[in-house]
C-alpha atoms as a PDB file:
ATOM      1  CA  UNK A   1       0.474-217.099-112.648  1.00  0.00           C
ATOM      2  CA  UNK A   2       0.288-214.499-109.570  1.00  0.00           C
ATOM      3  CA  UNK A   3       3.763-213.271-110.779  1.00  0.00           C
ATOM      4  CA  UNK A   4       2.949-213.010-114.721  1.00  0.00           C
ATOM      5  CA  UNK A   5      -0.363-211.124-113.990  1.00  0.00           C
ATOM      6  CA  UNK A   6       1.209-207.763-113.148  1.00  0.00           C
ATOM      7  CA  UNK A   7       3.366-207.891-116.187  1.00  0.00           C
ATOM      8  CA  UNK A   8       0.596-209.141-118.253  1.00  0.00           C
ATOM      9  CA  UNK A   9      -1.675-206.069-117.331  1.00  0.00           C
ATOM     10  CA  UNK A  10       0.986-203.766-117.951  1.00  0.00           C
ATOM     11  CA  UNK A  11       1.740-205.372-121.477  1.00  0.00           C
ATOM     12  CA  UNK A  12      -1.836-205.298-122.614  1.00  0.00           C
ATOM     13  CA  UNK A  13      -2.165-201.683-121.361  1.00  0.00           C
ATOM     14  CA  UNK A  14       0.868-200.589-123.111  1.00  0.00           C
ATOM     15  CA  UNK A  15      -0.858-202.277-126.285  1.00  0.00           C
ATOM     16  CA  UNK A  16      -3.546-200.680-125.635  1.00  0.00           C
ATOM     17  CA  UNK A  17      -1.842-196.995-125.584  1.00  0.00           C
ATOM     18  CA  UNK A  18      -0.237-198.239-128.726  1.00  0.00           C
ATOM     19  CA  UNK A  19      -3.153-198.597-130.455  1.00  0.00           C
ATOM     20  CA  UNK A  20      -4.810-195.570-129.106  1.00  0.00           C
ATOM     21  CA  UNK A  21      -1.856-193.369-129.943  1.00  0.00           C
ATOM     22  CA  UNK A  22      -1.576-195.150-133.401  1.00  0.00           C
ATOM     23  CA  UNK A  23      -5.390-193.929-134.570  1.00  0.00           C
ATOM     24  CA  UNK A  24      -4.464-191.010-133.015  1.00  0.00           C
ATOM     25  CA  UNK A  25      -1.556-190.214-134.980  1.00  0.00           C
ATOM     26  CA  UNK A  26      -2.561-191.554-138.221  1.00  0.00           C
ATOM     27  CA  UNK A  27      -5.768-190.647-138.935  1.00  0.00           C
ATOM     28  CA  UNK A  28      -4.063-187.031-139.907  1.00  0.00           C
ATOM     29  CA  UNK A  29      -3.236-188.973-143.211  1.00  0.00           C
ATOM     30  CA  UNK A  30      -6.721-190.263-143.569  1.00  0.00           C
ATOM     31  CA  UNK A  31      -8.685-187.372-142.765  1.00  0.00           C
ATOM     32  CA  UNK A  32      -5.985-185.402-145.605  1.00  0.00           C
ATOM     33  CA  UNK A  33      -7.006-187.884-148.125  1.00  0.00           C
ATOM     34  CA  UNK A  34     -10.779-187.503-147.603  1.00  0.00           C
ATOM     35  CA  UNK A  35     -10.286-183.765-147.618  1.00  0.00           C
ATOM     36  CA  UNK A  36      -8.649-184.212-151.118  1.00  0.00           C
ATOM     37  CA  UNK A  37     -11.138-186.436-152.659  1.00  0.00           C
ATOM     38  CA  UNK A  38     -14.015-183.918-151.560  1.00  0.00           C
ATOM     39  CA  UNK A  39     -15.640-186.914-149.016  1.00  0.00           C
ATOM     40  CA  UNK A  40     -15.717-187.761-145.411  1.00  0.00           C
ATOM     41  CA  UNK A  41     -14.962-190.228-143.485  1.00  0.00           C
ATOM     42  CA  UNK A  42     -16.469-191.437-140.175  1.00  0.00           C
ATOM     43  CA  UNK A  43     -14.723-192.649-137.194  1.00  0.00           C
ATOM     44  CA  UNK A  44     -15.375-196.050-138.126  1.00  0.00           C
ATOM     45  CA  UNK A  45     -13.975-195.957-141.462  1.00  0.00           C
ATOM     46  CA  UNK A  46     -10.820-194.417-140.395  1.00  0.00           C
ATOM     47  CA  UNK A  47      -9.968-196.487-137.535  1.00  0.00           C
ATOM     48  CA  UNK A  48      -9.227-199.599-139.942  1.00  0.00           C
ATOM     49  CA  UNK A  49      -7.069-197.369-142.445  1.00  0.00           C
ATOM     50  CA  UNK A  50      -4.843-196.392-139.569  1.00  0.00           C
ATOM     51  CA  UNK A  51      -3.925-200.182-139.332  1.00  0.00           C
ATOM     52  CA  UNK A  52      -2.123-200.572-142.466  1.00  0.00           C
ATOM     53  CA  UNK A  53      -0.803-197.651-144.034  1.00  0.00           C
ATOM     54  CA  UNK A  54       2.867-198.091-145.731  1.00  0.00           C
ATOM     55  CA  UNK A  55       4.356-195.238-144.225  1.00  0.00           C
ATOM     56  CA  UNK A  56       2.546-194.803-140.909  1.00  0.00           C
ATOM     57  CA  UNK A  57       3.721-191.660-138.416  1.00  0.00           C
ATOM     58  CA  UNK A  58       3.428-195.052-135.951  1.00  0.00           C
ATOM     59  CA  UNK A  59       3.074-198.064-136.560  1.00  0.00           C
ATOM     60  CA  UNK A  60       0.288-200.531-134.986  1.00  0.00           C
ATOM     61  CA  UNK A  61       1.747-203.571-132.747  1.00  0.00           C
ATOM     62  CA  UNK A  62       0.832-205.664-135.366  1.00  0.00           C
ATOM     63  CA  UNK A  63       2.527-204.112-138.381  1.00  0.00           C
ATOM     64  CA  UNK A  64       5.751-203.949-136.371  1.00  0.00           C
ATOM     65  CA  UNK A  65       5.027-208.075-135.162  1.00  0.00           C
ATOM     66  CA  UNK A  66       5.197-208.550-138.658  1.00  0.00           C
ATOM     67  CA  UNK A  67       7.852-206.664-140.283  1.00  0.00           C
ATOM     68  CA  UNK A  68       9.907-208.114-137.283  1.00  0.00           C
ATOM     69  CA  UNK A  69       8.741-211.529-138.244  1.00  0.00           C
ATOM     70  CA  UNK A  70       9.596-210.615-141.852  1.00  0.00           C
ATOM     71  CA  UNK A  71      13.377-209.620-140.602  1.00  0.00           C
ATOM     72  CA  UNK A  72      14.153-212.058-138.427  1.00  0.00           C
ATOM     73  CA  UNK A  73      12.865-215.273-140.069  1.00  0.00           C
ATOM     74  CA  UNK A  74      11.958-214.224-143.651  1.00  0.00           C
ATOM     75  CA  UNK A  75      14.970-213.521-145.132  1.00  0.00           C
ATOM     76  CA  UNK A  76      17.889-215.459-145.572  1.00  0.00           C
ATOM     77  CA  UNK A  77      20.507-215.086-142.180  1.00  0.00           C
ATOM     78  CA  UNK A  78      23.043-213.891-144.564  1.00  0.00           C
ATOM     79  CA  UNK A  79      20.679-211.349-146.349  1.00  0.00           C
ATOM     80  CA  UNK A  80      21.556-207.733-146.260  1.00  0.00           C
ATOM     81  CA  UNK A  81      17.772-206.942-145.129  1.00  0.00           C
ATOM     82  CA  UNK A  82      18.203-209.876-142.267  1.00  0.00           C
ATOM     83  CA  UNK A  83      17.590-208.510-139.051  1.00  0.00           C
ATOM     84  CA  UNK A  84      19.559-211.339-137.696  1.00  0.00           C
ATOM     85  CA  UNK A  85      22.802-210.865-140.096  1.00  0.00           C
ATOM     86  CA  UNK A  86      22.462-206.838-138.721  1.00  0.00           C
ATOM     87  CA  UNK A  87      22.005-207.978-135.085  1.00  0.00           C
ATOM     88  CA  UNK A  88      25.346-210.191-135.196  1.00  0.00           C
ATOM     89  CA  UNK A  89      27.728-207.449-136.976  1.00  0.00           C
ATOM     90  CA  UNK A  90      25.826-205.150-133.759  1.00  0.00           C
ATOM     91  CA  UNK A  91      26.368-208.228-131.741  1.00  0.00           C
ATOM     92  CA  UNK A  92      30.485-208.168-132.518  1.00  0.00           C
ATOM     93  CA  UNK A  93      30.631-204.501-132.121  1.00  0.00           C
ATOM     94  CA  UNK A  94      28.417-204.801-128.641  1.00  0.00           C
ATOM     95  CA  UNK A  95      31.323-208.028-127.387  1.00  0.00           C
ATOM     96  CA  UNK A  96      34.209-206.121-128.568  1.00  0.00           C
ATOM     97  CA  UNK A  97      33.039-202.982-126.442  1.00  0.00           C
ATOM     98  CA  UNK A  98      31.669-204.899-123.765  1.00  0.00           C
ATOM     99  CA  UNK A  99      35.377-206.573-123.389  1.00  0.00           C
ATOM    100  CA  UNK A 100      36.838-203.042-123.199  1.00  0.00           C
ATOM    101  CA  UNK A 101      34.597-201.846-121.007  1.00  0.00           C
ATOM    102  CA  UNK A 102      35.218-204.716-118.503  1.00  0.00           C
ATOM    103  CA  UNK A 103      38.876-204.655-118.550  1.00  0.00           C
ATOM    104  CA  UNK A 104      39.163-201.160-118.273  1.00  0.00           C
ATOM    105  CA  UNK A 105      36.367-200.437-115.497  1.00  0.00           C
ATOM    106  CA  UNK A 106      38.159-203.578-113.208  1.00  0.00           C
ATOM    107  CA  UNK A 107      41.711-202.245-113.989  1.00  0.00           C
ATOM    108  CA  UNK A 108      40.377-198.630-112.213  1.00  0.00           C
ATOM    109  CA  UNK A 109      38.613-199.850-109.266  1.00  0.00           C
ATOM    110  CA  UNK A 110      41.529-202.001-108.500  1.00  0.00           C
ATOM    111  CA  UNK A 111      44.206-199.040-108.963  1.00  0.00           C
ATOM    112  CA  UNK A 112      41.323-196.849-106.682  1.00  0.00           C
ATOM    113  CA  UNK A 113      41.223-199.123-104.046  1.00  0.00           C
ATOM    114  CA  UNK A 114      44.746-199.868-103.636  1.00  0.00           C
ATOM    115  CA  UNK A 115      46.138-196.149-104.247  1.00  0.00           C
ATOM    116  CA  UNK A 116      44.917-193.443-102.375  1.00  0.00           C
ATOM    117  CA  UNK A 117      46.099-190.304-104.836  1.00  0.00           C
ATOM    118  CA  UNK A 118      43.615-192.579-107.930  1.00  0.00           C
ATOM    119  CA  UNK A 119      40.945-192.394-105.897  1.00  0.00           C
ATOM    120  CA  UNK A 120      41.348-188.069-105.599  1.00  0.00           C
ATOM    121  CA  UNK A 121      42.552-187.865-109.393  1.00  0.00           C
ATOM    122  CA  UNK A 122      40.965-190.323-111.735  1.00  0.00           C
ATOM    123  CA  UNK A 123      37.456-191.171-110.024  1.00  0.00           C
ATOM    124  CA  UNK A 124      36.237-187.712-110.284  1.00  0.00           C
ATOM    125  CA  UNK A 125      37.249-187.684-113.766  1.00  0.00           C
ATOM    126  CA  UNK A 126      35.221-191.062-114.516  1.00  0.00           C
ATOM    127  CA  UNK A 127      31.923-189.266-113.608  1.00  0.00           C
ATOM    128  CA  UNK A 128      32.606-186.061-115.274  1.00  0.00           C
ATOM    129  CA  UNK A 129      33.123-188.859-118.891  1.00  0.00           C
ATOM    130  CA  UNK A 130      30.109-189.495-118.186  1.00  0.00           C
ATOM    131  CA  UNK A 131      28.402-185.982-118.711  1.00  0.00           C
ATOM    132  CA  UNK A 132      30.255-186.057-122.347  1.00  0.00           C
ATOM    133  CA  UNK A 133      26.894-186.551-124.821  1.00  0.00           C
ATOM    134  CA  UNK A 134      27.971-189.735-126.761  1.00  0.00           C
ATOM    135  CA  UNK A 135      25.860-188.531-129.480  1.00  0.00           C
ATOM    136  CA  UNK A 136      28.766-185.738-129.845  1.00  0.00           C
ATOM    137  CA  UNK A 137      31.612-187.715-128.692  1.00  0.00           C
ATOM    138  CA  UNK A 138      31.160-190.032-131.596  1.00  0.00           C
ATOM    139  CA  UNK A 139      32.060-188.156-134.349  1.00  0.00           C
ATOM    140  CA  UNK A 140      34.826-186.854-132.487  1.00  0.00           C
ATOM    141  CA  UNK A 141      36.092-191.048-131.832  1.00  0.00           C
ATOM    142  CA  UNK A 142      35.768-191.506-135.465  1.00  0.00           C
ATOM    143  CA  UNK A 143      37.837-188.683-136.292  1.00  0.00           C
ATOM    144  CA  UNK A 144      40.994-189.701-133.862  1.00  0.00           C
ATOM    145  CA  UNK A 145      40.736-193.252-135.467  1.00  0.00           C
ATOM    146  CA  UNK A 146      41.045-192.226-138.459  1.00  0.00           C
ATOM    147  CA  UNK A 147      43.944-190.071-137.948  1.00  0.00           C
ATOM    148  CA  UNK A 148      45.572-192.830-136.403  1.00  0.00           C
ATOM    149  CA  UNK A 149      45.430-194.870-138.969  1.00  0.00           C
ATOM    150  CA  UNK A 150      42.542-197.325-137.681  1.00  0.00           C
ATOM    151  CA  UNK A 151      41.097-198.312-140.938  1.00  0.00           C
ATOM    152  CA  UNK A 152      37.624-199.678-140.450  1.00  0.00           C
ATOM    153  CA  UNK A 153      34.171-199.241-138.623  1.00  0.00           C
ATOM    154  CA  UNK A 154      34.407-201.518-135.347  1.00  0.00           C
ATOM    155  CA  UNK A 155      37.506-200.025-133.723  1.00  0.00           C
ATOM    156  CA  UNK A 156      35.581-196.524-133.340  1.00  0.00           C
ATOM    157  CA  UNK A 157      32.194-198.443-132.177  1.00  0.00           C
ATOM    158  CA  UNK A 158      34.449-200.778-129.818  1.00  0.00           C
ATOM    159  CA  UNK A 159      35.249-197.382-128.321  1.00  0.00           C
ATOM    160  CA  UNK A 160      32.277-195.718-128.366  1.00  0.00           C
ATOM    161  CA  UNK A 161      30.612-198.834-126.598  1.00  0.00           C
ATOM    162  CA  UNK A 162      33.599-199.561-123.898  1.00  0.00           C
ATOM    163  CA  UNK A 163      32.940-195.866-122.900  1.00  0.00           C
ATOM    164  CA  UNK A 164      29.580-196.377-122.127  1.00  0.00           C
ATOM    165  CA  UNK A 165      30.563-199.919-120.293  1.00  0.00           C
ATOM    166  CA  UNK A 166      33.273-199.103-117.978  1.00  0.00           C
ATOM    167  CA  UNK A 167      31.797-197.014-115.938  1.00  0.00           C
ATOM    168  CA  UNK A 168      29.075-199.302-114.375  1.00  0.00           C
ATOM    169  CA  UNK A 169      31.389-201.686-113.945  1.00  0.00           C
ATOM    170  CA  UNK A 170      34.365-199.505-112.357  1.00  0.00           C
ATOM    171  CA  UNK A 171      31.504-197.853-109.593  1.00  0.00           C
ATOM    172  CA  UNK A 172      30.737-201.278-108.823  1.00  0.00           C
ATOM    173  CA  UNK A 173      33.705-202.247-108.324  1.00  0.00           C
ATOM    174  CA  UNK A 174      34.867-200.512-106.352  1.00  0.00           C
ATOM    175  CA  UNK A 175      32.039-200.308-103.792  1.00  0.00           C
ATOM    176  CA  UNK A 176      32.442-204.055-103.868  1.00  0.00           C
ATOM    177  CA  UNK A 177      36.045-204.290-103.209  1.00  0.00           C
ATOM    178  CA  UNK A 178      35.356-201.524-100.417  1.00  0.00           C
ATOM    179  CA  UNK A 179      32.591-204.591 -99.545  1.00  0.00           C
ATOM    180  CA  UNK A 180      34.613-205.731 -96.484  1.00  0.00           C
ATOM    181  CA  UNK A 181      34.855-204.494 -93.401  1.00  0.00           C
ATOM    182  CA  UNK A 182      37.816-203.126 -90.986  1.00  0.00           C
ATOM    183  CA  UNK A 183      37.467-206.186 -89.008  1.00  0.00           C
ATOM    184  CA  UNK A 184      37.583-209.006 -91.494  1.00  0.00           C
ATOM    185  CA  UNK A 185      40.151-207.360 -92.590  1.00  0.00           C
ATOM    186  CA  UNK A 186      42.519-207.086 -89.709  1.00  0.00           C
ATOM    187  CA  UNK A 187      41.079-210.793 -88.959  1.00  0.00           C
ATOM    188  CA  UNK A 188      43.215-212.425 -92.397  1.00  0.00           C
ATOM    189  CA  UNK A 189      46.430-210.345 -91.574  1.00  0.00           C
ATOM    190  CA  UNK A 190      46.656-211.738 -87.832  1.00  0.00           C
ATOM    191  CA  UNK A 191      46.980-215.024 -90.068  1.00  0.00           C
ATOM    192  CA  UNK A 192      49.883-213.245 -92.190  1.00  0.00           C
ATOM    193  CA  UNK A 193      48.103-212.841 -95.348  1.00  0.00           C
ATOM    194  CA  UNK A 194      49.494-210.230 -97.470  1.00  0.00           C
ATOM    195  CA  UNK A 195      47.456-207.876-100.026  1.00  0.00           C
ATOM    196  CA  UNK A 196      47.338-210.611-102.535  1.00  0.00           C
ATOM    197  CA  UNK A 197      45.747-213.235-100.611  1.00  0.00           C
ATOM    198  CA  UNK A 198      43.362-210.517 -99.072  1.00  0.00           C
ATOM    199  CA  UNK A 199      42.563-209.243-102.234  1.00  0.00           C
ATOM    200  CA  UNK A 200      42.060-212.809-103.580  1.00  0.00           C
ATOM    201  CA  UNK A 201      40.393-214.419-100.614  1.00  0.00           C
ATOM    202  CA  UNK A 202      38.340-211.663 -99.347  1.00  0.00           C
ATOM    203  CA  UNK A 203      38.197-208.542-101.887  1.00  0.00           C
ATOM    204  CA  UNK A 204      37.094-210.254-105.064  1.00  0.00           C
ATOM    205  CA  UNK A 205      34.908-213.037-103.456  1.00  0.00           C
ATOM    206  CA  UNK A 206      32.826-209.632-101.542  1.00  0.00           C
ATOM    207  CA  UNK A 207      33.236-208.013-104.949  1.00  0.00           C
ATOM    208  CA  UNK A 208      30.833-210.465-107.265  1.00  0.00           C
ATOM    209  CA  UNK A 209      27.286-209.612-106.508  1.00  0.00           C
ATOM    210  CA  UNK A 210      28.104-205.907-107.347  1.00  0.00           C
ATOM    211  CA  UNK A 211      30.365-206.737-110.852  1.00  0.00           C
ATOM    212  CA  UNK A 212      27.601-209.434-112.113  1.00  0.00           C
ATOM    213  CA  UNK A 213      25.149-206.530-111.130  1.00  0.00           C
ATOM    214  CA  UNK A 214      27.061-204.237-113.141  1.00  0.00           C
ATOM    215  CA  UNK A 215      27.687-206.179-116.053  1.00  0.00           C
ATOM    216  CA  UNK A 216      23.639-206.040-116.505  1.00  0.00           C
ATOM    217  CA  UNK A 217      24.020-202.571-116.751  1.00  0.00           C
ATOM    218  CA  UNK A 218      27.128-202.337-118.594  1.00  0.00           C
ATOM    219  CA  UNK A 219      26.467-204.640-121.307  1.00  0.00           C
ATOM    220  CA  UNK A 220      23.150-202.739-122.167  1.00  0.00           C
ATOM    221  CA  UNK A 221      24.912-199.863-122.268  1.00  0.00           C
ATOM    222  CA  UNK A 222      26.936-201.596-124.757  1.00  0.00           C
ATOM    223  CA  UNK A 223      24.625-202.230-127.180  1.00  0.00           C
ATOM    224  CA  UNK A 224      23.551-198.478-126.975  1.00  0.00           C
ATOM    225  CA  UNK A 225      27.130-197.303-127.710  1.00  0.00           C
ATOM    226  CA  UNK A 226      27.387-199.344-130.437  1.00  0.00           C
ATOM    227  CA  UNK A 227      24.219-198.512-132.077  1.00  0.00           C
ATOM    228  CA  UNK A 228      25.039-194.532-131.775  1.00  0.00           C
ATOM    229  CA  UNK A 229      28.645-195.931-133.396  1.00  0.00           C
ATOM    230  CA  UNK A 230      26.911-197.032-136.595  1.00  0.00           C
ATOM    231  CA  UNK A 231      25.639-193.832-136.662  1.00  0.00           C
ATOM    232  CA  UNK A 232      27.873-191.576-137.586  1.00  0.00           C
ATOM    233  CA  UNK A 233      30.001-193.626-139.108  1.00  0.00           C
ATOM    234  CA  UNK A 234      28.380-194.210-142.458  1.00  0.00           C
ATOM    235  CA  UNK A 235      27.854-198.136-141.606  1.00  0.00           C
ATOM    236  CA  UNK A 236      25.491-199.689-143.831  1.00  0.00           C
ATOM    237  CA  UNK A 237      25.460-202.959-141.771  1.00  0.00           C
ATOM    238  CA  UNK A 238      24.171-203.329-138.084  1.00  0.00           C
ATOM    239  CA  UNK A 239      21.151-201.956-136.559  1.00  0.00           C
ATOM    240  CA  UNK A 240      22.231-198.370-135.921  1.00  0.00           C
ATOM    241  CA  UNK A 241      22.716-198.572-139.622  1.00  0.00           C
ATOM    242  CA  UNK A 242      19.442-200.225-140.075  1.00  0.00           C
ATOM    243  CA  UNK A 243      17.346-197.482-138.360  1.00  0.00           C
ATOM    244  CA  UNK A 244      19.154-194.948-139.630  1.00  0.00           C
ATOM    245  CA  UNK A 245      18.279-196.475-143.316  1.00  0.00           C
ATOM    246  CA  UNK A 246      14.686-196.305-142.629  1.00  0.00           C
ATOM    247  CA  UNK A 247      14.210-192.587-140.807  1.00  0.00           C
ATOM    248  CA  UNK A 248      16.070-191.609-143.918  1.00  0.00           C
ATOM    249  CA  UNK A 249      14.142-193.449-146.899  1.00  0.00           C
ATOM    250  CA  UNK A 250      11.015-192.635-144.849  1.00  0.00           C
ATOM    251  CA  UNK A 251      10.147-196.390-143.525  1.00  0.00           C
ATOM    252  CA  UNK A 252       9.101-196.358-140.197  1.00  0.00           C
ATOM    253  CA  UNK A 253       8.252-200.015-140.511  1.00  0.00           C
ATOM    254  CA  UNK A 254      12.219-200.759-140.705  1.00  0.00           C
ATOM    255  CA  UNK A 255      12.952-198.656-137.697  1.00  0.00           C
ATOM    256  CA  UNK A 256      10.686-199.682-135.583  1.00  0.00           C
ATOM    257  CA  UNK A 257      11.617-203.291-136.268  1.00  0.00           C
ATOM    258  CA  UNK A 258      15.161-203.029-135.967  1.00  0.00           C
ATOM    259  CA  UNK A 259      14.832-200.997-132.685  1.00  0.00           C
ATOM    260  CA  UNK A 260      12.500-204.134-131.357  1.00  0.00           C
ATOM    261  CA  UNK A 261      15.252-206.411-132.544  1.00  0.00           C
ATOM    262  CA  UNK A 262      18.132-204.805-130.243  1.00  0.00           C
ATOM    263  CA  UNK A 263      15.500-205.014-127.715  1.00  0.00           C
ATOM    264  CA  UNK A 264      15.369-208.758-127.998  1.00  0.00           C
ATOM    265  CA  UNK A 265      19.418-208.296-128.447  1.00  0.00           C
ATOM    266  CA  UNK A 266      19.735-206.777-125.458  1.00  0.00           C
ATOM    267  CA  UNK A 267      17.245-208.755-123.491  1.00  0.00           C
ATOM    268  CA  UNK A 268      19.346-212.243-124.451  1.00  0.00           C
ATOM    269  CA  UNK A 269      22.547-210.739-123.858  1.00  0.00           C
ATOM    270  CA  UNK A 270      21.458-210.139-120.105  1.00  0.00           C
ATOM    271  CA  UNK A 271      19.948-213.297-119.861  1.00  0.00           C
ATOM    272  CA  UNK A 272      23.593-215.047-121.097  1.00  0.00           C
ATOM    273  CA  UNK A 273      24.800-212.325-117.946  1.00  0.00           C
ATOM    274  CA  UNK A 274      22.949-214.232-115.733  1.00  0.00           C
ATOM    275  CA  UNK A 275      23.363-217.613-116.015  1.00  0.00           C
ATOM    276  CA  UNK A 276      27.423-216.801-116.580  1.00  0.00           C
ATOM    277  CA  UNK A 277      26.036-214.705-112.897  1.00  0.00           C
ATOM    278  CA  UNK A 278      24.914-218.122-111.444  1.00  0.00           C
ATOM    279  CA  UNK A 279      27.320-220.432-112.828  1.00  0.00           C
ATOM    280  CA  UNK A 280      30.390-218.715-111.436  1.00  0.00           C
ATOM    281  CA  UNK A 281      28.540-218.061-108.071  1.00  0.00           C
ATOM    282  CA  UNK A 282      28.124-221.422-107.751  1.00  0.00           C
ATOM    283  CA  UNK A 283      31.538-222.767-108.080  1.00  0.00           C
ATOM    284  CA  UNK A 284      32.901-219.796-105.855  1.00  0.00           C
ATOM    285  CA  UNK A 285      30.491-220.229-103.154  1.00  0.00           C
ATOM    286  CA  UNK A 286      29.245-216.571-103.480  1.00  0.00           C
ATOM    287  CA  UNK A 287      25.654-215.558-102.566  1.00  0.00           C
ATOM    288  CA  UNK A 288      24.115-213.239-105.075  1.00  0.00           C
END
């Protein structure tokens, strides 16, 4: 209980904000409609007709709760206004990125720590990616794919997502493969082993409590990237495509609630990082 009370208060005072902001915001709309009708309207009358307007500038807790609810368990899974049939085609874009990202981040950190001249030419390089705005470098991803020959939307958001990924994961790595020190190391090759069996024995084992770390970070990143791929790329499934649907028909209800379910997403998928985390610690004997 002593842990759950400071994340309880600030819950209920972000709630509380909410609310505030909510009145706040939408009682322009309810003071505009008085005006027109010639009447007034007193601060207790508006307060409840901020609650549960159909286009709100922001929506109450409790209209997004429900419109959630709505998406997520009243509608069929394999209904085009499912928040759970957008969440897996975001889902298969997110794993597809997330893979990509992986691969690609472990693959550099490897070639860094092993070859000096990687380390001066393609780490400094890495950071400067990450300067590009992905917002821009979208577009520009769907463009080259389509060039190519890449027919389809989850190639370009595969991208778009395993550019986000891989760098978490490649800093990580390689400040965990770095993880040992001169003397542990000159301790294995007085026993012969070779760069192999150091990097198997000693690198990688030192290495998982930074990539499990990273793969947190990396996997949320993810999701991002392929959200801001359904963007641009005229998808009408997933729930890039789903917010975009309602900021342009003018339904904050269906943004809101599709932005609270990649929330949720992204809050299971680093829960299933986790226990993988544990799981794997546990049969390697590593400490994390």
């Amino acid at each position: 209980m002593k842990r759950a009370l400071p994340v309880l208060t600030v819950l209920i005072g972000i709630v509380v904000i909410w609310y505030a902001a909510a009145v706040w915001m939408n009682s322009t709309w309810v003071y505009d409609q008085a005006e027109r009708a010639g009447t007034t309207v007193s601060f207790a009358e508006m307060v409840p007709q901020t609650m549960d307007q159909d286009r709100p500038l922001l929506p109450p807790p409790h209209q997004v709760g429900a419109e959630l609810w709505k998406g997520l368990f009243g509608q069929a899974v394999t209904s085009k206004r499912s928040l759970v049939y957008h969440g897996f085609v975001t889902f298969k874009g997110t794993m597809m990125g997330f893979g990509l990202g992986i691969v690609t981040g472990v693959l550099l950190a490897m070639a860094i720590v092993r070859f000096r001249v990687m380390d001066m030419s393609v780490m400094p390089w890495a950071i400067i990616s990450q300067t590009v705005p992905i917002v821009a470098l979208a577009p520009m991803i769907l463009v080259v794919s389509n060039q190519l020959g890449i027919e389809g939307r989850e190639v370009p958001k595969a991208i778009i997502a395993a550019y986000l990924s891989f760098f978490p994961v490649l800093v990580s790595m390689v400040k965990g493969l770095r993880a040992p020190d001169q003397m542990q190391l000159d301790l294995l090759k007085t026993y012969g082993a070779g760069e192999g069996e150091t990097f198997l024995k000693l690198r990688l084992p030192a290495s998982m409590p930074y990539f499990f770390a990273s793969l947190k970070v990396a996997v949320a990143a993810a999701l991002v990237g392929t959200i801001v791929g359904e963007l641009p790329t005229g998808a009408v499934e997933g729930l890039g495509a789903r917010m975009l649907l309602g900021s342009q028909y003018g339904e904050p209800l269906i943004t809101w609630a599709a932005l609270f379910a990649s929330a949720i997403l992204a809050g299971m998928l680093i829960l299933v990082v986790g226990l993988t985390e544990r799981m794997i610690a546990q049969k390697m004997g590593v400490r994390t």
